[in-house]
C-alpha atoms as a PDB file:
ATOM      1  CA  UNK A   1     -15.378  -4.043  -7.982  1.00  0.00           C
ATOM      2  CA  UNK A   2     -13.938  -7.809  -8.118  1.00  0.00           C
ATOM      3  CA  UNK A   3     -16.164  -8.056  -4.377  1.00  0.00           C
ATOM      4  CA  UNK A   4     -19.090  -6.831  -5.695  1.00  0.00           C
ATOM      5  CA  UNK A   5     -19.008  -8.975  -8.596  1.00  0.00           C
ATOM      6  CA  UNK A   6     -19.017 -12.164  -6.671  1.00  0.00           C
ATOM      7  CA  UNK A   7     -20.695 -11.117  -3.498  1.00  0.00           C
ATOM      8  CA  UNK A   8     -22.829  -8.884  -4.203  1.00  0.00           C
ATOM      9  CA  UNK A   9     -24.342  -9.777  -8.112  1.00  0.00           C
ATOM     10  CA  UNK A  10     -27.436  -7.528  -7.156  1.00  0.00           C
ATOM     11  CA  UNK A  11     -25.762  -4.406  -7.394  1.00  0.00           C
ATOM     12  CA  UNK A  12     -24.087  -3.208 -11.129  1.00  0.00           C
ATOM     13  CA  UNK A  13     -20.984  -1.365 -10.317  1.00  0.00           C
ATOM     14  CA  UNK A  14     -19.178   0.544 -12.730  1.00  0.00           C
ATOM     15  CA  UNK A  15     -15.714   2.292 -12.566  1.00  0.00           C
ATOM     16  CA  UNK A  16     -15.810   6.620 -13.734  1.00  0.00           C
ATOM     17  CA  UNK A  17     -12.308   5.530 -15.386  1.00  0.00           C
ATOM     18  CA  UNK A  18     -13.897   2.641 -17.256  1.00  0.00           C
ATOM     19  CA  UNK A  19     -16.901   5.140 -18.779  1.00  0.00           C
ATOM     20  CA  UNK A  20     -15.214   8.149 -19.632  1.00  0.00           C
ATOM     21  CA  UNK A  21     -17.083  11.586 -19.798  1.00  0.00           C
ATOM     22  CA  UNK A  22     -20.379   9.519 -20.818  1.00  0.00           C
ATOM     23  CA  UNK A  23     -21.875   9.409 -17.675  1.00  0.00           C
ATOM     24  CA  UNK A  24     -23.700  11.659 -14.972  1.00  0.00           C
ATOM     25  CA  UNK A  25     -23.915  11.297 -11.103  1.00  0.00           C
ATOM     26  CA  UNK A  26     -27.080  11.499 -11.351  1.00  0.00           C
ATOM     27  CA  UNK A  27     -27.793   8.239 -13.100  1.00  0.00           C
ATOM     28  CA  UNK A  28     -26.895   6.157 -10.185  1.00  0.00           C
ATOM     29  CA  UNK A  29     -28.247   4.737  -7.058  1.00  0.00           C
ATOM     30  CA  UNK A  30     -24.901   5.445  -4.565  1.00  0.00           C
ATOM     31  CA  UNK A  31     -21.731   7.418  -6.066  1.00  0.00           C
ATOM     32  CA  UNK A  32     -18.758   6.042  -3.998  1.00  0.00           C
ATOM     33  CA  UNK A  33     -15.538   9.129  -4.290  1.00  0.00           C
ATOM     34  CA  UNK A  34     -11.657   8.310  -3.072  1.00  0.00           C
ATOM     35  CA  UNK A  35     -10.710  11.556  -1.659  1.00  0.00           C
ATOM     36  CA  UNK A  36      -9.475  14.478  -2.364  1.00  0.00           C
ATOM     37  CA  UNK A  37     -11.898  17.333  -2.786  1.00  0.00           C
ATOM     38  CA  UNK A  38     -15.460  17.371  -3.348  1.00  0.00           C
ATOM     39  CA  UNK A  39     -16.964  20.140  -3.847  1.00  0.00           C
ATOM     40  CA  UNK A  40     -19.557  19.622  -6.376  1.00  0.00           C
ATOM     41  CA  UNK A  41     -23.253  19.110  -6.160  1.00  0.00           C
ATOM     42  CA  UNK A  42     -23.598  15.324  -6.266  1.00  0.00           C
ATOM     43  CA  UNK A  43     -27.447  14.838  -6.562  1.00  0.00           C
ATOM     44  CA  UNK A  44     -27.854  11.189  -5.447  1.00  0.00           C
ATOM     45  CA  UNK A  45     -29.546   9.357  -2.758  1.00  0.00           C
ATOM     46  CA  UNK A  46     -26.098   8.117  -1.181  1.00  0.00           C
ATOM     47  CA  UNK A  47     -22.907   9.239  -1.500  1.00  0.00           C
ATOM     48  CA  UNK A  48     -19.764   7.765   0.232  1.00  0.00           C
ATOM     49  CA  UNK A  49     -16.209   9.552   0.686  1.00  0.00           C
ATOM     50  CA  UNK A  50     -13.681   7.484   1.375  1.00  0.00           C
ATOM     51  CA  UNK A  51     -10.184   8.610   2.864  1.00  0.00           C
ATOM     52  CA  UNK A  52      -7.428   5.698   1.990  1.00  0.00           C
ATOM     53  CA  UNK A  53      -4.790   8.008   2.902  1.00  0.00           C
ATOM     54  CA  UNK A  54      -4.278  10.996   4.095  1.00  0.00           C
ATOM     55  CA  UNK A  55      -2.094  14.374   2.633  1.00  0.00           C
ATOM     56  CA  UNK A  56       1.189  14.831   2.132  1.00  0.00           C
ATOM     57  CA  UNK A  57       3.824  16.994   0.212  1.00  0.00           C
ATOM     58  CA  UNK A  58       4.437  20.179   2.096  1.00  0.00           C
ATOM     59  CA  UNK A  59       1.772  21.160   5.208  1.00  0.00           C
ATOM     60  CA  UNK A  60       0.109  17.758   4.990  1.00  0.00           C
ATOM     61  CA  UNK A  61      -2.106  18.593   8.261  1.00  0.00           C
ATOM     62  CA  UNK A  62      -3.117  22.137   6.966  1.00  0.00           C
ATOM     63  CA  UNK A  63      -4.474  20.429   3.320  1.00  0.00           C
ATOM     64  CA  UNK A  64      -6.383  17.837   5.902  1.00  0.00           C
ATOM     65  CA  UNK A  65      -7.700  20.509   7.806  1.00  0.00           C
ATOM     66  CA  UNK A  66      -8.788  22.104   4.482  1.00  0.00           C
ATOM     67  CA  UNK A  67     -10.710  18.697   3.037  1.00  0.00           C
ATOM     68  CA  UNK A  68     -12.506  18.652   6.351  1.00  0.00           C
ATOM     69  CA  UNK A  69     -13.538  22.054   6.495  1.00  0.00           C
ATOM     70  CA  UNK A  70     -14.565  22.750   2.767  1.00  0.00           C
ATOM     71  CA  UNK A  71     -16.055  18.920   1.323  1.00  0.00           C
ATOM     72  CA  UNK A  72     -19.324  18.218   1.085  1.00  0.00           C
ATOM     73  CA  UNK A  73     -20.488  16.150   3.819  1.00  0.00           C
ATOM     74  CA  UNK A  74     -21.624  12.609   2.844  1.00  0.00           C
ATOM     75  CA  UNK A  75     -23.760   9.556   4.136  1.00  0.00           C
ATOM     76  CA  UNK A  76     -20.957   7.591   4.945  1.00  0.00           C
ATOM     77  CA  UNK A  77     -17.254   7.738   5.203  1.00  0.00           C
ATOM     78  CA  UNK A  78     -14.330   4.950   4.785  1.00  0.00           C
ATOM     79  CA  UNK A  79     -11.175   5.459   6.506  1.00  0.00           C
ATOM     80  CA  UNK A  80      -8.077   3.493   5.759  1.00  0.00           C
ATOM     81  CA  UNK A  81      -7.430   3.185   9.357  1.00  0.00           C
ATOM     82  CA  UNK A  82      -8.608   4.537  12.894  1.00  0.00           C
ATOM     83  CA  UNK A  83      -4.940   6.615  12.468  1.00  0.00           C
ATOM     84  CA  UNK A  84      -6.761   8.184   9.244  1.00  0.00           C
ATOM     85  CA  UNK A  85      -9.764   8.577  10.907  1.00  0.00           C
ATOM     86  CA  UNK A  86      -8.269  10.965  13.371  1.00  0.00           C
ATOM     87  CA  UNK A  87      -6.051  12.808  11.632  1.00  0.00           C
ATOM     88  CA  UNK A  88      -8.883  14.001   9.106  1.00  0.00           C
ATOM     89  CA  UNK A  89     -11.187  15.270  12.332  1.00  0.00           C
ATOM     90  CA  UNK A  90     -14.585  14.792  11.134  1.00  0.00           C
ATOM     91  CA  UNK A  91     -16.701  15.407  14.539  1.00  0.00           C
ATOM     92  CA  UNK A  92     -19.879  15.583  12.695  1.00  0.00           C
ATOM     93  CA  UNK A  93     -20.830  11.621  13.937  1.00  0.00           C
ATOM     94  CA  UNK A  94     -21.814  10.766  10.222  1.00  0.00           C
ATOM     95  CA  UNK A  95     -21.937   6.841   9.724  1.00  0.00           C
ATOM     96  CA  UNK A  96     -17.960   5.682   9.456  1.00  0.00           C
ATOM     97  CA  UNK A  97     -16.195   2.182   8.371  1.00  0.00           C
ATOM     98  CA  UNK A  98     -12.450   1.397   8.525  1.00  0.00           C
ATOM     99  CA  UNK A  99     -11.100  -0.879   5.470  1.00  0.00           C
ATOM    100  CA  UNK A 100      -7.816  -1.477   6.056  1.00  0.00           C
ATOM    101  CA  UNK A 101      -5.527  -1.989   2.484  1.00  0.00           C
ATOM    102  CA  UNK A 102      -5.316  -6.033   1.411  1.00  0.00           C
ATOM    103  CA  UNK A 103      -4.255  -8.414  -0.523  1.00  0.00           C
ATOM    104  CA  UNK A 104      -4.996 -10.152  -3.887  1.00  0.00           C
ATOM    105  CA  UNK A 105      -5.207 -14.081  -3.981  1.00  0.00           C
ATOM    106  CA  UNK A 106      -2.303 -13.863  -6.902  1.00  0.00           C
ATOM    107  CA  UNK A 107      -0.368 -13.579  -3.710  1.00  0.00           C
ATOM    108  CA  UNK A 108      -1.176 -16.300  -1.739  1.00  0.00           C
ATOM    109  CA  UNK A 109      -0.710 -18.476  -4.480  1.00  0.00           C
ATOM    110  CA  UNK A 110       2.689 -18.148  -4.994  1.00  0.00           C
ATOM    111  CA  UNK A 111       5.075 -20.197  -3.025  1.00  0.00           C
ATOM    112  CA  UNK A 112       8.634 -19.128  -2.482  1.00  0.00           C
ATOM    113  CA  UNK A 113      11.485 -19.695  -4.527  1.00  0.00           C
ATOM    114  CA  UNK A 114      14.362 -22.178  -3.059  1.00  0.00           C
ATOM    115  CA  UNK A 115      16.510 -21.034  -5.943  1.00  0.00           C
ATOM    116  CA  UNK A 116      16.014 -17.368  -5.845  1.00  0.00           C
ATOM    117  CA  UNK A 117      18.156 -14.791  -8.702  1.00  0.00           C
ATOM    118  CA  UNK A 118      18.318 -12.043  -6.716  1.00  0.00           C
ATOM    119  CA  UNK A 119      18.935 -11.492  -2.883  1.00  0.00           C
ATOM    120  CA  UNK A 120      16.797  -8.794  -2.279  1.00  0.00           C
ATOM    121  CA  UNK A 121      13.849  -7.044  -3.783  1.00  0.00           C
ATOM    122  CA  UNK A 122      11.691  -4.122  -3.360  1.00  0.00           C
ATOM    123  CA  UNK A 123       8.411  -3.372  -4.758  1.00  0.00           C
ATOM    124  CA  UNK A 124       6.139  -0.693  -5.458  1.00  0.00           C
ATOM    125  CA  UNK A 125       6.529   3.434  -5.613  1.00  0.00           C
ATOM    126  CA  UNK A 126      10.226   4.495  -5.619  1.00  0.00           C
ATOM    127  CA  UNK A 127       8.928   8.138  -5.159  1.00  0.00           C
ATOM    128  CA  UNK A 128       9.417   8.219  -1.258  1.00  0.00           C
ATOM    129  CA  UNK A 129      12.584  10.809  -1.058  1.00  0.00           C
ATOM    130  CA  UNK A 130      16.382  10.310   0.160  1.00  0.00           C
ATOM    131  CA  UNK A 131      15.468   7.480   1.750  1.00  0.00           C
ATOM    132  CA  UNK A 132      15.213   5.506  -1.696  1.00  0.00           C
ATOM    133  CA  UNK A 133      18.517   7.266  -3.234  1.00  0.00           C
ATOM    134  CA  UNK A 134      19.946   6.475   0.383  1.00  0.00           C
ATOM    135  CA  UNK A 135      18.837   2.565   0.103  1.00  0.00           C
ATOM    136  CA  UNK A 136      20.055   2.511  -3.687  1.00  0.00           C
ATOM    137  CA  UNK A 137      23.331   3.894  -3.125  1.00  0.00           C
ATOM    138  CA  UNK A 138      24.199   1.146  -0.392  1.00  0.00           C
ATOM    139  CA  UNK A 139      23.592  -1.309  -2.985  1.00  0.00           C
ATOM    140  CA  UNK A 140      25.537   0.397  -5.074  1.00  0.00           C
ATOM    141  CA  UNK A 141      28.668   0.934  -3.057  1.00  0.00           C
ATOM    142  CA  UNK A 142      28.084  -1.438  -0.173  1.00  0.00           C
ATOM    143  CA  UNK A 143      26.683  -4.192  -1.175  1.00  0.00           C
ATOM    144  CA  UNK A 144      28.225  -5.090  -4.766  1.00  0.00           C
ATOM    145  CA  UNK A 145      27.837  -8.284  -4.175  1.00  0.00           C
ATOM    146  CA  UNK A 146      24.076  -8.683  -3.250  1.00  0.00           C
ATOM    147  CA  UNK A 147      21.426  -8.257  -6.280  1.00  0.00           C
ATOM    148  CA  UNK A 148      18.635  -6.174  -6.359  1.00  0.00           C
ATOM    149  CA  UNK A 149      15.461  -6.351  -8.047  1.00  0.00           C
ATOM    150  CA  UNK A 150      12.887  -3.206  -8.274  1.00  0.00           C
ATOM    151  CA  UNK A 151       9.411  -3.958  -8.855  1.00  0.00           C
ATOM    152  CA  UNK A 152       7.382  -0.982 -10.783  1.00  0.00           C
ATOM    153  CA  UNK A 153       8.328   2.469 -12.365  1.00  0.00           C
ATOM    154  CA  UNK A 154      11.436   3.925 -12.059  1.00  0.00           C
ATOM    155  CA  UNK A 155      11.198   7.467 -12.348  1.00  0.00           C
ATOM    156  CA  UNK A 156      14.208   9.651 -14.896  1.00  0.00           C
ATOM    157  CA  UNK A 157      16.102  10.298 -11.498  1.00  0.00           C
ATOM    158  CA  UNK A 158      16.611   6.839 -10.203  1.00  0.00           C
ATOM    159  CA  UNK A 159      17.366   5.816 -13.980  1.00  0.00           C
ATOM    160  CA  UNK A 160      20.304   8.284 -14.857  1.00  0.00           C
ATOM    161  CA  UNK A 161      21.964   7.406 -11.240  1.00  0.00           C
ATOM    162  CA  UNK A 162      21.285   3.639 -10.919  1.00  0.00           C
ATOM    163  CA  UNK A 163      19.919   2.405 -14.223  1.00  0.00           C
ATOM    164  CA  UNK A 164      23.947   1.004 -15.294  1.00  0.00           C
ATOM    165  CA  UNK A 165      24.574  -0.470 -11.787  1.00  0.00           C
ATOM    166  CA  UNK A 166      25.151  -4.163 -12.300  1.00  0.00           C
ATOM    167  CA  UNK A 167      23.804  -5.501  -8.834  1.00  0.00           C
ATOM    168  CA  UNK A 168      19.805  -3.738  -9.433  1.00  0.00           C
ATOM    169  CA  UNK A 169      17.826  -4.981 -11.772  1.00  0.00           C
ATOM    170  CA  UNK A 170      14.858  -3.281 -12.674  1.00  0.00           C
ATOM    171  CA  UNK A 171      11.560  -4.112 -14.525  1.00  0.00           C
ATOM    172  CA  UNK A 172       9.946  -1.702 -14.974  1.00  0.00           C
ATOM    173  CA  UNK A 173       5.861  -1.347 -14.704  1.00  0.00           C
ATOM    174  CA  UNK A 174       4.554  -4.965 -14.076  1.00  0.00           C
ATOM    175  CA  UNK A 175       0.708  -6.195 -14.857  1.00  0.00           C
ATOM    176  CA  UNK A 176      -0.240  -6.372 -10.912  1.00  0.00           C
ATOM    177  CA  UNK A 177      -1.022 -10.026 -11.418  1.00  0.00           C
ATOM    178  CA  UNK A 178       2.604 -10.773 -12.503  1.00  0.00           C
ATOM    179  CA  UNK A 179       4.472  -9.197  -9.462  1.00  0.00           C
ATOM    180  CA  UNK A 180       4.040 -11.986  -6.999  1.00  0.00           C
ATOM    181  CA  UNK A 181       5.863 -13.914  -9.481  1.00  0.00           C
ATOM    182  CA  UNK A 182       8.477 -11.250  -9.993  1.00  0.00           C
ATOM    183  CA  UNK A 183       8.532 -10.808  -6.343  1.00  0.00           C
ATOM    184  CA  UNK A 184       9.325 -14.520  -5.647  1.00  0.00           C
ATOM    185  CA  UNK A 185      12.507 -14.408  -7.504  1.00  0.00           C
ATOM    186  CA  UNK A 186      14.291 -12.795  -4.401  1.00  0.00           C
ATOM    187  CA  UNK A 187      15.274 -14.347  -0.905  1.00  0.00           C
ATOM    188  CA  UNK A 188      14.018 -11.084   1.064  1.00  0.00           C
ATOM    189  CA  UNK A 189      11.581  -8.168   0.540  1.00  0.00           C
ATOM    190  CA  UNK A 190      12.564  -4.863   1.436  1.00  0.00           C
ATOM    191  CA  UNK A 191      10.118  -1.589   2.468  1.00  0.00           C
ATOM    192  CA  UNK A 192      11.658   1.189   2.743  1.00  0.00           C
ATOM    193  CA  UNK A 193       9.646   4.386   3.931  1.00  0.00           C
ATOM    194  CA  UNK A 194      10.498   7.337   5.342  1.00  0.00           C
ATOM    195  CA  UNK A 195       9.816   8.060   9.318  1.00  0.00           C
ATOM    196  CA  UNK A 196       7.700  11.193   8.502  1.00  0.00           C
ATOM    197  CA  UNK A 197       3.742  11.713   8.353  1.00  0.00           C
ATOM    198  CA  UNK A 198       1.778  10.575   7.227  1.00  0.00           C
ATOM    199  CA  UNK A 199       3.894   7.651   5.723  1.00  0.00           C
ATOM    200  CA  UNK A 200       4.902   6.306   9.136  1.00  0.00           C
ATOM    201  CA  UNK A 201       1.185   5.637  10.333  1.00  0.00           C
ATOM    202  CA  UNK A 202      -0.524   4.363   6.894  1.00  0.00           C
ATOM    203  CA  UNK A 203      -0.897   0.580   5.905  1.00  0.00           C
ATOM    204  CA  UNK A 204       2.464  -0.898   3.902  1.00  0.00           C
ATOM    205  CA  UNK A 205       0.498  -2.824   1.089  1.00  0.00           C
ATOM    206  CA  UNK A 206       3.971  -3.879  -0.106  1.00  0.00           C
ATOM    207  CA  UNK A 207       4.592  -5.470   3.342  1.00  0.00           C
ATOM    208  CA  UNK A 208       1.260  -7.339   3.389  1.00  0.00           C
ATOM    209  CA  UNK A 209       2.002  -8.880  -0.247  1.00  0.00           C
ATOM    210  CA  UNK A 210       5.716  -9.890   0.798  1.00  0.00           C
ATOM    211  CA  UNK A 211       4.176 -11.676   3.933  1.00  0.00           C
ATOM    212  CA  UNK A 212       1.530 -13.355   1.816  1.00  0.00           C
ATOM    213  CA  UNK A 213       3.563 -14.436  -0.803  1.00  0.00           C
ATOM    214  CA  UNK A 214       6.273 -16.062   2.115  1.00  0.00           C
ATOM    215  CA  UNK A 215       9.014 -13.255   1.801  1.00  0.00           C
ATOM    216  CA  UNK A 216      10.858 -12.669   5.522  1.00  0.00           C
ATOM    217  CA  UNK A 217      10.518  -8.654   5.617  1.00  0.00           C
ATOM    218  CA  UNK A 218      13.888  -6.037   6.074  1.00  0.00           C
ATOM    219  CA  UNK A 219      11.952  -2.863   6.650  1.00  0.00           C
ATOM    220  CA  UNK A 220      13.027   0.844   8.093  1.00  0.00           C
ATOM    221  CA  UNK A 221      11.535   1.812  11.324  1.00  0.00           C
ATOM    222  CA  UNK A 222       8.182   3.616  12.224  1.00  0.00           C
ATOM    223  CA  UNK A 223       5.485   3.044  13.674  1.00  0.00           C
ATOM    224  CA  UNK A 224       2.999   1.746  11.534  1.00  0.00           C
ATOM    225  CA  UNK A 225       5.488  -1.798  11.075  1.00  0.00           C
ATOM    226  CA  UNK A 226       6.588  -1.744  14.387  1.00  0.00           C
ATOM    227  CA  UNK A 227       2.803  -1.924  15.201  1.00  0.00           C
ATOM    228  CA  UNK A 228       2.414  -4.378  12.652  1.00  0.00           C
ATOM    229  CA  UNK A 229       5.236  -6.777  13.484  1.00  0.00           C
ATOM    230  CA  UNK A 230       3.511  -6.882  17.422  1.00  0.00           C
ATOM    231  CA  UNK A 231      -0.213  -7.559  16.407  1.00  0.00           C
ATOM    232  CA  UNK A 232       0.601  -9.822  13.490  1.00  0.00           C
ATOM    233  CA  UNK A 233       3.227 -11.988  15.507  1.00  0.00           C
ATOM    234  CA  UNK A 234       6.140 -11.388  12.660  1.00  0.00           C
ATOM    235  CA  UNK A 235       9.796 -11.253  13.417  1.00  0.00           C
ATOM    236  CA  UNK A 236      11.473  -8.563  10.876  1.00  0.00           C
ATOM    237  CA  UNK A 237      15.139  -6.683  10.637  1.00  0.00           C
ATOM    238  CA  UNK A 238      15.182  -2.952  10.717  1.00  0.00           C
ATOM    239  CA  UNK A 239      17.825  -0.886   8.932  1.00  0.00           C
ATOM    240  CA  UNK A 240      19.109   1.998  10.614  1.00  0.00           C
ATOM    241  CA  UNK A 241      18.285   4.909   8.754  1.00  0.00           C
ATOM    242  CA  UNK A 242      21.877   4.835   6.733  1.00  0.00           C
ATOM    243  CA  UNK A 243      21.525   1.487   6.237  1.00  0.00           C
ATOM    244  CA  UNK A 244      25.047   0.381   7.380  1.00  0.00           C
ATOM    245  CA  UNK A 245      23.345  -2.263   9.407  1.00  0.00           C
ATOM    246  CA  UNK A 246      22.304  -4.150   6.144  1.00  0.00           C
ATOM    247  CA  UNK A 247      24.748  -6.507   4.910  1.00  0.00           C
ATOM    248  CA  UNK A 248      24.111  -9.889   3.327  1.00  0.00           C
ATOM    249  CA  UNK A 249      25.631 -11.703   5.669  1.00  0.00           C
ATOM    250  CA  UNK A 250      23.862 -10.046   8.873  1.00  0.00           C
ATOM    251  CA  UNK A 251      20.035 -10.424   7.463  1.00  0.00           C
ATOM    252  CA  UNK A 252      21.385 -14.647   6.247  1.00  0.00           C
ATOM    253  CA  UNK A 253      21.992 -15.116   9.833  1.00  0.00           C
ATOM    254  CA  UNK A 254      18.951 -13.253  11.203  1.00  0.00           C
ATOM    255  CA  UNK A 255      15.839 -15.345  12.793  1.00  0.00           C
ATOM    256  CA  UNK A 256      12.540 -14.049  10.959  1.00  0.00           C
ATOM    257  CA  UNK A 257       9.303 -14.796  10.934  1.00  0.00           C
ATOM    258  CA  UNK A 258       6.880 -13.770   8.316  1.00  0.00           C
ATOM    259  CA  UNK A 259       3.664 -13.822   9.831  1.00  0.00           C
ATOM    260  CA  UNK A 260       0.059 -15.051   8.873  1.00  0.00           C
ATOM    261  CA  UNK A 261      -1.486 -12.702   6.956  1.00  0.00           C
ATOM    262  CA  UNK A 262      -4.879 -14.701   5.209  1.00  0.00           C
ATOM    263  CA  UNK A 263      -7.208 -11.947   7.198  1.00  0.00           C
ATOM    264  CA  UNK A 264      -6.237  -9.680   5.000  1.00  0.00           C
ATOM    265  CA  UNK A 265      -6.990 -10.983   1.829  1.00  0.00           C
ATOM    266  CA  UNK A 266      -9.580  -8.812  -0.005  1.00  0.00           C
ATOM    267  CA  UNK A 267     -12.533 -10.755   0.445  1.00  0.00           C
ATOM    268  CA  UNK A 268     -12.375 -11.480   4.363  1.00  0.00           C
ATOM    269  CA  UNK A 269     -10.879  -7.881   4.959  1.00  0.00           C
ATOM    270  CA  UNK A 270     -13.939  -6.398   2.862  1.00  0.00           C
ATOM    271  CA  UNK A 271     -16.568  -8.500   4.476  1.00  0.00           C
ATOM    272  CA  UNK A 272     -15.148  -8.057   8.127  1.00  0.00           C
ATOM    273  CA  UNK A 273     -15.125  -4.336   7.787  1.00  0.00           C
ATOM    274  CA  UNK A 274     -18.861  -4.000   6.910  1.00  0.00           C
ATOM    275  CA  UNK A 275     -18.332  -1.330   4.208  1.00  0.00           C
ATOM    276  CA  UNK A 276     -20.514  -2.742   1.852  1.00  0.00           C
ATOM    277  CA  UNK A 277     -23.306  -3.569   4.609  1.00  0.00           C
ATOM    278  CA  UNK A 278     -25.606  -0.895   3.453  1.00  0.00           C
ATOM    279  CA  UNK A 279     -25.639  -2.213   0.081  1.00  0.00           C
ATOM    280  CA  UNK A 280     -26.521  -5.976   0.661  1.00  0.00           C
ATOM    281  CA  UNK A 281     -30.086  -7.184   0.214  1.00  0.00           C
END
C-alpha cells in the first residue's frame, strides 16, 4: 500500500480490512487476494492471486495440491519465491512474478547498540513447535547467565513454562515500527525454525530485519539460510538441533559477518520484481 502511495499516486488502493463489509469486488478496477482459497465469482477486469507462502499443518502438499486444483484461475500470480512457485504446480503458463519478503526502512535506520541489555534476542512468531520449547529451555537451564529478549506474542504455553524465568524477557506484541529499536537492545539475533516443509525453503523476514538493522545472525540449519548465507556473502553460527553448541562464550568468539542487505528493502525489492508493472501508466 505504502509503494503505491508514493510510486504509484495514480492508482487509489484500499485495504478489505480497512473497509469492512461496505464494499463489493465489483467496484474496483483489479482485486489483488493473498492466498488461500478462492472460490468465488470475482467479477472484475483483473484479478491477482498471490501465494506468499505455501501450506502447512498436517499434509501441507495435499492442501497445495487442493488450492491448485479447485481456485479460480487468475490474470496474474505472485509467488514468494521460485521454491513457492513450484511447489504450488500451476502449469497453466498464466502471467507470474516472484516478490521475495523485505524490509521496512525503520530497519535500516537503526544502528546497533555498543551497550546492549540483553545477549540475545529473537523476534517474531514463537508458534514454530519443539524447536521453540527446545531453544527456551536451554536458556533456561543452560544458559542462566545469558539474557533473552522475545520480540512479539507469547502464546499461554510459552507463558506458564517460561514467563517467571529470570534470564527471558519478554514484551509482548510490539507496534512493528518499534521492534528495530527493541531488537537493537541485544548483541545477537537468533532464528530459530524448524528443518521441515515448508518452513525450511520460505524467506526468514526475521533474518532480513536482524541483518538490516546490523545484528550478526545464530540461526538453526536448513536450507533456505544456508542458501541465504552463500548468495548474500554473510558469515552466521548454526545451532545443532539441541542446541548444546550455543553457549555465550562460543558465539563471543565466533567470526560473523552480517551481510548487505539494502536490495531488499521494500521499495527496490518491489520495483525490481515488476509486480506492479501492469499497473503503472
Amino acid at each position: 500500500m505504502a509503494y503505491l502511495r508514493d510510486f504509484i499516486p495514480t492508482v487509489n488502493a484500499h485495504d478489505s480490512s480497512e473497509l469492512g463489509n461496505n464494499f463489493s469486488e465489483k467496484d474496483f478496477d483489479v482485486v489483488w487476494k493473498f492466498m488461500g482459497f478462492d472460490r468465488g465469482n470475482t467479477p472484475n477486469p483483473f484479478v491477482v492471486h498471490e501465494y506468499g507462502s505455501l501450506s502447512v499443518g498436517r499434509f501441507p502438499r495435499t492442501k497445495n495440491l487442493i488450492k491448485r486444483l479447485v481456485n479460480n484461475k487468475p490474470n496474474m500470480r505472485v509467488f514468494l519465491n521460485s521454491a513457492v512457485q513450484t511447489d504450488m504446480g500451476f502449469k497453466d503458463n498464466l502471467p507470474y512474478c516472484e516478490r521475495d519478503m523485505g524490509v521496512s526502512a525503520h530497519f535500516f535506520k537503526v544502528q546497533p547498540n555498543p551497550n546492549t541489555e540483553f545477549d540475545f534476542v529473537y523476534s517474531g512468531s514463537l508458534n514454530r513447535g519443539k524447536v521453540i520449547f527446545s531453544m527456551l529451555n536451554h536458556f533456561k537451564v543452560n544458559m542462566k547467565k545469558s539474557r533473552l529478549l522475545i520480540v512479539g506474542s507469547v502464546p499461554d504455553d510459552i507463558h506458564s513454562q517460561f514467563g517467571s524465568t529470570t534470564n527471558i524477557h519478554f514484551t509482548g506484541r510490539l507496534k512493528y515500527e518499534d521492534v528495530p529499536q527493541a531488537i537493537t537492545q541485544a548483541k545477537y539475533g537468533l532464528n530459530i525454525m524448524p528443518d521441515i516443509y515448508p518452513f525450511n525453503i520460505q524467506t526468514s523476514t526475521k533474518v532480513l530485519e536482524y541483518c538490516a538493522a546490523g545484528l550478526p545472525v545464530i540461526s538453526t540449519n536448513y536450507q533456505w539460510i544456508r542458501d541465504f548465507e552463500r548468495k548474500s556473502g554473510g558469515q552466521f553460527f548454526y545451532c545443532s538441533p539441541n542446541f548444546d553448541t550455543l553457549s555465550q562464550e562460543t558465539v563471543d568468539q565466533y567470526s560473523f559477518h552480517c551481510p548487505n542487505v539494502t536490495a531488499y528493502h521494500w521499495d527496490s525489492l518491489i520495483k525490481k520484481s515488476g509486480v506492479f508493472d501492469f499497473l503503472s501508466p
